[in-house]
N, C-alpha and C. Protein backbone atom coordinates (compact mmCIF):
# COMPACT_ATOMS: atom_id res chain seq x y z
N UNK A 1 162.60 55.13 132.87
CA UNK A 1 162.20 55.74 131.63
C UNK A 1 161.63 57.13 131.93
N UNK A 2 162.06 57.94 131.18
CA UNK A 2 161.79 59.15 131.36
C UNK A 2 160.54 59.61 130.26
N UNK A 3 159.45 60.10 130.97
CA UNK A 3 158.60 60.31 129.70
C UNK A 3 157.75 61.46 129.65
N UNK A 4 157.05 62.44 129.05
CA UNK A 4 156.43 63.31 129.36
C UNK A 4 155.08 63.40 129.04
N UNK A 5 154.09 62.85 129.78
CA UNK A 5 152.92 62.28 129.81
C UNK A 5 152.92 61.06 129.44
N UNK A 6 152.64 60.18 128.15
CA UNK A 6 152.72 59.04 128.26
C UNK A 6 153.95 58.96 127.05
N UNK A 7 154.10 60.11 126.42
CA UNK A 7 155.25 60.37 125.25
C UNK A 7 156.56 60.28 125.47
N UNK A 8 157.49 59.16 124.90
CA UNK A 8 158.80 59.14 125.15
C UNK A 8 159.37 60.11 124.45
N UNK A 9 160.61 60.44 125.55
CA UNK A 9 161.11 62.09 125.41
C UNK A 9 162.31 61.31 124.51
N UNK A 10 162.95 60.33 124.43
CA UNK A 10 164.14 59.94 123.75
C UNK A 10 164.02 58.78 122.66
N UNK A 11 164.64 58.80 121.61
CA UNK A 11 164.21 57.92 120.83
C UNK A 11 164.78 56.45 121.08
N UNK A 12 165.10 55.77 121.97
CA UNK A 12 165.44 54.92 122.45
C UNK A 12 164.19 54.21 123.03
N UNK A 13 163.33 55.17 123.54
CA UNK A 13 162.02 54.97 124.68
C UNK A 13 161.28 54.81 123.43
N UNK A 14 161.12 55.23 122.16
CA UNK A 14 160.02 54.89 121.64
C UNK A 14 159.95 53.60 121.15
N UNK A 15 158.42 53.24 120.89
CA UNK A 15 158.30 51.87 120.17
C UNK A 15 159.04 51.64 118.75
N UNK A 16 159.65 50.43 118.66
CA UNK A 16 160.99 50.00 118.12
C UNK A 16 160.09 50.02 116.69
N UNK A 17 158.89 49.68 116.57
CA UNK A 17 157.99 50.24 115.09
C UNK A 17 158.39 51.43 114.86
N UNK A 18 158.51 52.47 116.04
CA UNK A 18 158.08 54.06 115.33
C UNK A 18 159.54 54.52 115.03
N UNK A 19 160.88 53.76 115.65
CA UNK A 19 161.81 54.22 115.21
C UNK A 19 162.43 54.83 114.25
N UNK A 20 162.32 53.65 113.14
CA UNK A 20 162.46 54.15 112.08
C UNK A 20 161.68 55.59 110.87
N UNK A 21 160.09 55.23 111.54
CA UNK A 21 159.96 56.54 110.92
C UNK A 21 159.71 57.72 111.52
N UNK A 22 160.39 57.58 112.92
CA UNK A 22 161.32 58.64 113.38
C UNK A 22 162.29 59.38 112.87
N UNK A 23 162.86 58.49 112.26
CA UNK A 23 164.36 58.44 111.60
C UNK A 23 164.30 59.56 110.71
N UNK A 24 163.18 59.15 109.45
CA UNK A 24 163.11 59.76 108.51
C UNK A 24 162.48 61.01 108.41
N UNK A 25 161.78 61.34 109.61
CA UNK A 25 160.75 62.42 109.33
C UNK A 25 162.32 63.29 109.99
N UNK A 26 162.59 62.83 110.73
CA UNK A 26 164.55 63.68 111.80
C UNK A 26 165.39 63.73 110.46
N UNK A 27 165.84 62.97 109.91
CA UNK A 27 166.94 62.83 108.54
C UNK A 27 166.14 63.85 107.47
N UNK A 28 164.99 63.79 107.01
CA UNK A 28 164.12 64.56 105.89
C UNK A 28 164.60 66.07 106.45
N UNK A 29 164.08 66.35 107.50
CA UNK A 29 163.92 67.65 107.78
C UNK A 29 165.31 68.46 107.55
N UNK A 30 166.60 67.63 108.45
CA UNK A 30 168.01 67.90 108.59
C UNK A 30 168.29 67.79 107.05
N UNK A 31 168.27 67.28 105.82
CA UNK A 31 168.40 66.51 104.91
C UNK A 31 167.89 67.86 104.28
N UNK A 32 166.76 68.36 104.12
CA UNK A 32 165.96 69.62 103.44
C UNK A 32 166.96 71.15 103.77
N UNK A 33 167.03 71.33 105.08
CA UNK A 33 167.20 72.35 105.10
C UNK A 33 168.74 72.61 104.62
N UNK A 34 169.85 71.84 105.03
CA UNK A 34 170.89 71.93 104.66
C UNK A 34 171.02 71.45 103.26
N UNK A 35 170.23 70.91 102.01
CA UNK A 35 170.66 70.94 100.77
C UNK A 35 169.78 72.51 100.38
N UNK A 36 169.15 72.66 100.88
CA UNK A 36 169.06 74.00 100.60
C UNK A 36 170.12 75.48 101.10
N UNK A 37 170.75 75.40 101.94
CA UNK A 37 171.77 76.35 102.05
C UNK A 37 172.88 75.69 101.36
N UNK A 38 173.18 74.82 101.01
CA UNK A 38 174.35 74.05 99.84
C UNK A 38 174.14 74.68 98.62
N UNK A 39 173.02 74.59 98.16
CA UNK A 39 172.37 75.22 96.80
C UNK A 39 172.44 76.21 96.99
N UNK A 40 171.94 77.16 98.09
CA UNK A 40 172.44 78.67 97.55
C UNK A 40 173.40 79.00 97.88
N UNK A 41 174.47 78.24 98.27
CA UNK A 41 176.04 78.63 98.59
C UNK A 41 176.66 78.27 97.12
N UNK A 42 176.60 77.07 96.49
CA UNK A 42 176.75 76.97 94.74
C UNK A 42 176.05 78.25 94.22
N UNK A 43 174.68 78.36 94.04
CA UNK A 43 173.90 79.44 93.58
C UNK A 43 175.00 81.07 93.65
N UNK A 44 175.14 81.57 94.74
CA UNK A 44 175.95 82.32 95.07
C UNK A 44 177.45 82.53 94.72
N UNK A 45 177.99 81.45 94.50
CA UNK A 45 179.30 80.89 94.05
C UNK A 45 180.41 81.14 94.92
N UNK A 46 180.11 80.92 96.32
CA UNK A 46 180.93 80.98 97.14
C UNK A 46 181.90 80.13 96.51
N UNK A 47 183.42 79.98 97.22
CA UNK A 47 184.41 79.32 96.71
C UNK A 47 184.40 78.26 97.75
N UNK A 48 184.62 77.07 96.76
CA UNK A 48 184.80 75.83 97.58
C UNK A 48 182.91 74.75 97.22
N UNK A 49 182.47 75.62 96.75
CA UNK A 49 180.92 74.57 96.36
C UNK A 49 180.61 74.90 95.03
N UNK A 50 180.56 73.68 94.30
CA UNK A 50 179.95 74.13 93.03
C UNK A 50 178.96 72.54 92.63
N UNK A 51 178.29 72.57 91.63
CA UNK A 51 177.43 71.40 91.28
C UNK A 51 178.53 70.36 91.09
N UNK A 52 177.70 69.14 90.86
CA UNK A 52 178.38 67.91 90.45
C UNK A 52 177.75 67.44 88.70
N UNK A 53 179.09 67.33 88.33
CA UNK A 53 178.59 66.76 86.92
C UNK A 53 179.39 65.16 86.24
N UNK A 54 179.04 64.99 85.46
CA UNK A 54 179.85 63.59 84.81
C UNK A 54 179.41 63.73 83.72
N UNK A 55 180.57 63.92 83.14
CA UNK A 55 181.26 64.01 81.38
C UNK A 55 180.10 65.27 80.89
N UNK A 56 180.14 66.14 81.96
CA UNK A 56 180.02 67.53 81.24
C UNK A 56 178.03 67.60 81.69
N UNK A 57 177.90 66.78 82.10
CA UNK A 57 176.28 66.84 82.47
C UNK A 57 176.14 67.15 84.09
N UNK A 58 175.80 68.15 84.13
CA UNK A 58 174.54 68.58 85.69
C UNK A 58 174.07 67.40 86.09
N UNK A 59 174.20 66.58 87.46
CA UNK A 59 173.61 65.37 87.87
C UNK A 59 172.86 66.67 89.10
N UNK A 60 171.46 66.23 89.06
CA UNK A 60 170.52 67.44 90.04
C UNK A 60 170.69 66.01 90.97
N UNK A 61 170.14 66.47 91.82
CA UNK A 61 170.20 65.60 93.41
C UNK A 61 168.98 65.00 94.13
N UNK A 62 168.03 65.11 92.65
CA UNK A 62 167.34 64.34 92.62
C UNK A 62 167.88 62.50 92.58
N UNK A 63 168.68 62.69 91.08
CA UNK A 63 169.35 61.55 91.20
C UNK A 63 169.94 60.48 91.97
N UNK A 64 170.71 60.83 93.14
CA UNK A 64 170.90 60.84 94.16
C UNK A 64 169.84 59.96 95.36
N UNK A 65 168.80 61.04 95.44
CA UNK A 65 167.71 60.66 95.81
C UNK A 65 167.09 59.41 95.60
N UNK A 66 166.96 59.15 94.08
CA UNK A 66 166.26 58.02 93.52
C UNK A 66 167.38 56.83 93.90
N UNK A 67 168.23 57.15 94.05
CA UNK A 67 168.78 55.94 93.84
C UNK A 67 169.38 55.04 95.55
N UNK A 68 169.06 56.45 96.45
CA UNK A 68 169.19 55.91 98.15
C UNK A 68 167.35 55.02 98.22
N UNK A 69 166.67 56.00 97.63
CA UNK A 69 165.11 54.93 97.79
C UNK A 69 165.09 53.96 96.92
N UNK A 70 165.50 53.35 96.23
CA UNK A 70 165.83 51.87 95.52
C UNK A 70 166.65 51.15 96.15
N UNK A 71 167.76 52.09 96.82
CA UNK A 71 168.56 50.80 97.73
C UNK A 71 167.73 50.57 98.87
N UNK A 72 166.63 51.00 99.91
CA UNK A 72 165.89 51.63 100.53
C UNK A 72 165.57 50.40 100.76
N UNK A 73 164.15 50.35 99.49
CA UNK A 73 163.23 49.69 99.01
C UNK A 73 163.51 48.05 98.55
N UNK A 74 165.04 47.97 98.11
CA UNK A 74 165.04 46.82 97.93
C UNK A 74 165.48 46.02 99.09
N UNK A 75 166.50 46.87 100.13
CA UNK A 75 166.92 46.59 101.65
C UNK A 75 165.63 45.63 101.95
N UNK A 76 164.54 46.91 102.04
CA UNK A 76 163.20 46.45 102.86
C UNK A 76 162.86 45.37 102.56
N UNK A 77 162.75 44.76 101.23
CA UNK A 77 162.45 43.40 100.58
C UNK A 77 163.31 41.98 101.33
N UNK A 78 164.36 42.13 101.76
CA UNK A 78 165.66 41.39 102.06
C UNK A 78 165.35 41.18 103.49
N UNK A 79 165.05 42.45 104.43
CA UNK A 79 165.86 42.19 105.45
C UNK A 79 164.77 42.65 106.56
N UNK A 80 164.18 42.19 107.35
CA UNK A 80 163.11 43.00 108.57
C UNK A 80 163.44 43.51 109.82
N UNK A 81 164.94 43.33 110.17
CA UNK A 81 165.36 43.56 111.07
C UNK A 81 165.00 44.97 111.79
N UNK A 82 165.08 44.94 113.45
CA UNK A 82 164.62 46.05 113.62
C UNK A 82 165.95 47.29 113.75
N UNK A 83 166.84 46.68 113.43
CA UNK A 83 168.02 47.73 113.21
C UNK A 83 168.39 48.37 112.20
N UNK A 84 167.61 47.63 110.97
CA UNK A 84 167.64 47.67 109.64
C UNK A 84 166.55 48.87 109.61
N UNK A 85 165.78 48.77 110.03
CA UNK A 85 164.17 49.49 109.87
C UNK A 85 164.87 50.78 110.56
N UNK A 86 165.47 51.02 111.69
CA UNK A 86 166.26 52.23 111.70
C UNK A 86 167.23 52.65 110.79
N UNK A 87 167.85 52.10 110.61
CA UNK A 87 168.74 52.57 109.30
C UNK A 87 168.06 52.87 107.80
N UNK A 88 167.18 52.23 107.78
CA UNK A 88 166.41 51.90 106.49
C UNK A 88 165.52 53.62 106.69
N UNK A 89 165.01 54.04 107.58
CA UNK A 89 164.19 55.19 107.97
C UNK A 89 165.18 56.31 107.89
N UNK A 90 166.64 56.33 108.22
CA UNK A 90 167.17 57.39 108.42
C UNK A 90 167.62 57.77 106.67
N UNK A 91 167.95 56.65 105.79
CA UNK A 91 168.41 56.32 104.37
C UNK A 91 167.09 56.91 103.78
N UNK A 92 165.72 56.70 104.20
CA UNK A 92 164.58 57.02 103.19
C UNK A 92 164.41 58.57 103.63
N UNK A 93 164.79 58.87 104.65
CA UNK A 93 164.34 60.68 105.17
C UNK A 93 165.31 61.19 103.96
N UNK A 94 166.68 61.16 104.32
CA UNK A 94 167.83 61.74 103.29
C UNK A 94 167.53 61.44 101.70
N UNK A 95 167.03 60.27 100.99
CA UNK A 95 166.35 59.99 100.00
C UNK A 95 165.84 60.98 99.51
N UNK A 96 164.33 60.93 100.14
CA UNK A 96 163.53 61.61 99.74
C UNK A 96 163.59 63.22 99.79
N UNK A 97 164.16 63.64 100.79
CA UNK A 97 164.62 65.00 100.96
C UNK A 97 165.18 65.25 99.88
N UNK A 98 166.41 64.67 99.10
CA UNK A 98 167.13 64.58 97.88
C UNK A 98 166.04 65.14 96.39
N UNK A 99 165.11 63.95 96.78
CA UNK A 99 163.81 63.82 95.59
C UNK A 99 162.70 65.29 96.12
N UNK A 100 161.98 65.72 96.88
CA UNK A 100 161.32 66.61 97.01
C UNK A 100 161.88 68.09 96.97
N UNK A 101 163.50 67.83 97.45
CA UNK A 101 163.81 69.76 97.15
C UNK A 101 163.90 69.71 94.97
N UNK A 102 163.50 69.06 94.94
CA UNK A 102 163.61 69.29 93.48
C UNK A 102 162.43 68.74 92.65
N UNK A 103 161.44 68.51 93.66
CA UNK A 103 160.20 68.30 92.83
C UNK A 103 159.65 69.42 92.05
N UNK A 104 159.71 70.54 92.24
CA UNK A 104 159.19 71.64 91.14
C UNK A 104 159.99 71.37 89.69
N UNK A 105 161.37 71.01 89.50
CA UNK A 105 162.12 70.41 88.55
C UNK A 105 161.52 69.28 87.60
N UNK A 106 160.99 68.09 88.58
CA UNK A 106 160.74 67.23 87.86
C UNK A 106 158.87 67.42 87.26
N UNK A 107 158.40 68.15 88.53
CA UNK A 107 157.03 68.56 87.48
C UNK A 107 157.09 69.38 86.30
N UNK A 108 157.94 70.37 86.73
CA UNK A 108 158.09 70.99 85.44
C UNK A 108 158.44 71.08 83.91
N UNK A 109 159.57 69.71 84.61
CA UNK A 109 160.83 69.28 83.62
C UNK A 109 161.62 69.88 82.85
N UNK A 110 161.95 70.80 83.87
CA UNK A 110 163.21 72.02 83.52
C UNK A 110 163.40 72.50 84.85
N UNK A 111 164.45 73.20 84.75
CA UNK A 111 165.66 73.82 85.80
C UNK A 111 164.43 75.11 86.40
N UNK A 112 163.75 74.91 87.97
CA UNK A 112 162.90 76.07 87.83
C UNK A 112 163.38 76.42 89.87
N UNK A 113 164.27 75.51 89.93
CA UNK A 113 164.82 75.64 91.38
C UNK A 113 164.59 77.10 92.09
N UNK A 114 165.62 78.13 91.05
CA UNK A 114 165.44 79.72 91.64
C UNK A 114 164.45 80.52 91.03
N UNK A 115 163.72 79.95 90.87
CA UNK A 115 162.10 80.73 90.39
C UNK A 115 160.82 81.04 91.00
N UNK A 116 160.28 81.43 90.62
CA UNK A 116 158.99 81.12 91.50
C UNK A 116 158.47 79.93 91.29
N UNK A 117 158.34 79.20 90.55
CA UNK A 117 157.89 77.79 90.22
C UNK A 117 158.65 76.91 91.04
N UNK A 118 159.67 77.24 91.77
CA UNK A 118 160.67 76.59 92.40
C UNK A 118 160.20 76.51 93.64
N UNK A 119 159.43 77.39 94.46
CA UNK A 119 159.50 77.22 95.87
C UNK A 119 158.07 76.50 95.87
N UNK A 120 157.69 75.67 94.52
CA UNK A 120 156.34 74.50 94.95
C UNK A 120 157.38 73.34 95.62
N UNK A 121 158.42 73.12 95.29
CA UNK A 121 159.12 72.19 96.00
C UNK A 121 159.36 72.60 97.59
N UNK A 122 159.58 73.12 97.89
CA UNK A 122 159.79 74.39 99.66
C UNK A 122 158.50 74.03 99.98
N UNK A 123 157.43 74.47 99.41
CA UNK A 123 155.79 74.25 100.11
C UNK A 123 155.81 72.84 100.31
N UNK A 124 156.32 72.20 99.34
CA UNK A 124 155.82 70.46 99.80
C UNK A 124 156.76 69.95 100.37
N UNK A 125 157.52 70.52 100.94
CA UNK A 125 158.57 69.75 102.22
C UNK A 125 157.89 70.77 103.14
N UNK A 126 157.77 71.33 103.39
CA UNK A 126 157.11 71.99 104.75
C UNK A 126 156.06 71.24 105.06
N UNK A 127 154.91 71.08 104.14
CA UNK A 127 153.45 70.34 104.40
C UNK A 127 154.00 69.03 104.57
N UNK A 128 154.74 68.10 104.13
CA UNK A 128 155.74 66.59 104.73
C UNK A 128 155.49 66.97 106.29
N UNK A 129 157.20 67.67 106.08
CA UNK A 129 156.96 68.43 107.41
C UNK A 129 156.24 67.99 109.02
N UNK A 130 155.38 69.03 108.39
CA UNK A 130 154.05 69.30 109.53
C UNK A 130 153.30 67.97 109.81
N UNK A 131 153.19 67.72 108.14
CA UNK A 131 151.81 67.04 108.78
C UNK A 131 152.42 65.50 109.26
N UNK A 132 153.59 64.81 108.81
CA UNK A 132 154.24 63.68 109.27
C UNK A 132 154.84 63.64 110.73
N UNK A 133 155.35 65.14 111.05
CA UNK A 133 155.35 65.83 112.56
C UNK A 133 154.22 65.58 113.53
N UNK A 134 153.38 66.12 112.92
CA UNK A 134 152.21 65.99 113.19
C UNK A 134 151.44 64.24 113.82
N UNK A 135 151.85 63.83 112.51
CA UNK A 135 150.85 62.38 112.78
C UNK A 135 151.81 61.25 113.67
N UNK A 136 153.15 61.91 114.07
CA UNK A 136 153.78 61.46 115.19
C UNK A 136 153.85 61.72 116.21
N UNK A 137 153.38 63.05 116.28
CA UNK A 137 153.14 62.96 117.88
C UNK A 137 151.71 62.82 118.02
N UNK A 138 150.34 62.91 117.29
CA UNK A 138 149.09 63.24 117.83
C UNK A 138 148.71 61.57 117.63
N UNK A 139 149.22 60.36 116.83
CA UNK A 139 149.31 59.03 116.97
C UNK A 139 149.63 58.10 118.08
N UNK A 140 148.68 57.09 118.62
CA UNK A 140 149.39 56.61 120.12
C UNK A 140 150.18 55.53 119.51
N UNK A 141 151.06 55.02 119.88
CA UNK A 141 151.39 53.27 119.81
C UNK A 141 151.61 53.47 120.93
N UNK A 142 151.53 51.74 121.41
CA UNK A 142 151.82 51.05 122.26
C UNK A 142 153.17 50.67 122.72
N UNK A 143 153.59 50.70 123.39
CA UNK A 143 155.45 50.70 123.51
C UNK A 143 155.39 49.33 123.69
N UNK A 144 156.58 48.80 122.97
CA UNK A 144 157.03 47.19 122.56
C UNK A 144 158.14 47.02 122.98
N UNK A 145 158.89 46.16 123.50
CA UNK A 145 159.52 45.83 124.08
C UNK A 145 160.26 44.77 123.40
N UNK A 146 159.95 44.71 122.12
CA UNK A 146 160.83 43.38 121.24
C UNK A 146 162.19 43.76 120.95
């Protein structure tokens, strides 16, 4: 095992608990930044990206969102597996990423994405971010072996 101080350098080495919300804080981040260059490639109107709608309605990606953390959430109810709990972590990062680039939207409850009211959603995925960054590496567990 390769480790750098007592911190596993690979996610294989970590405790099979922290996997999963490994997963999600890795999927959230990847999940954030690329629906945000998607959006301003639609925004922009490059050719080849535009929104998604059904029967003439804007579906925001929030939607989306809500509906990977209900399958998520009800998984979690069903199933404890620890392979599940990885998959289940990588499904809730992409989720929620879905649901927070568009939280200025739903506080607002209007379209405020390219506004200034828009980048309260940007501040609160950064502070996720950090501080879930954060409370994974400055947190000890115990490495498990189950």
């Amino acid at each position: 095992m390769v480790v750098l101080g007592n911190r596993p350098r690979r996610l294989r080495e970590a405790a099979r608990v922290r996997r999963g919300l490994i997963l999600a804080w890795w999927t959230f981040t990847i999940t954030f930044v690329f629906l945000r260059v998607l959006t301003l490639l639609i925004h922009l109107k490059v050719r080849g990206f535009g929104d998604v709608s059904l029967g003439g309605v804007h579906l925001h990606h929030y939607v989306w969102g809500i509906l990977i953390l209900m399958a998520v959430g009800f998984g979690g109810l069903v199933n404890r597996s620890s392979r599940f709990n990885m998959v289940a972590g990588a499904a809730y990062g992409v989720g929620l990423a879905l649901v927070i680039d568009e939280a200025a939207l739903l506080i607002e409850l209007r379209d405020v994405y390219w506004s200034g009211e828009g980048w309260g959603s940007v501040a609160l995925a950064i502070v996720l971010i950090g501080v879930t960054g954060s409370i994974l590496v400055l947190r000890r567990s115990a490495r498990e072996d189950d």
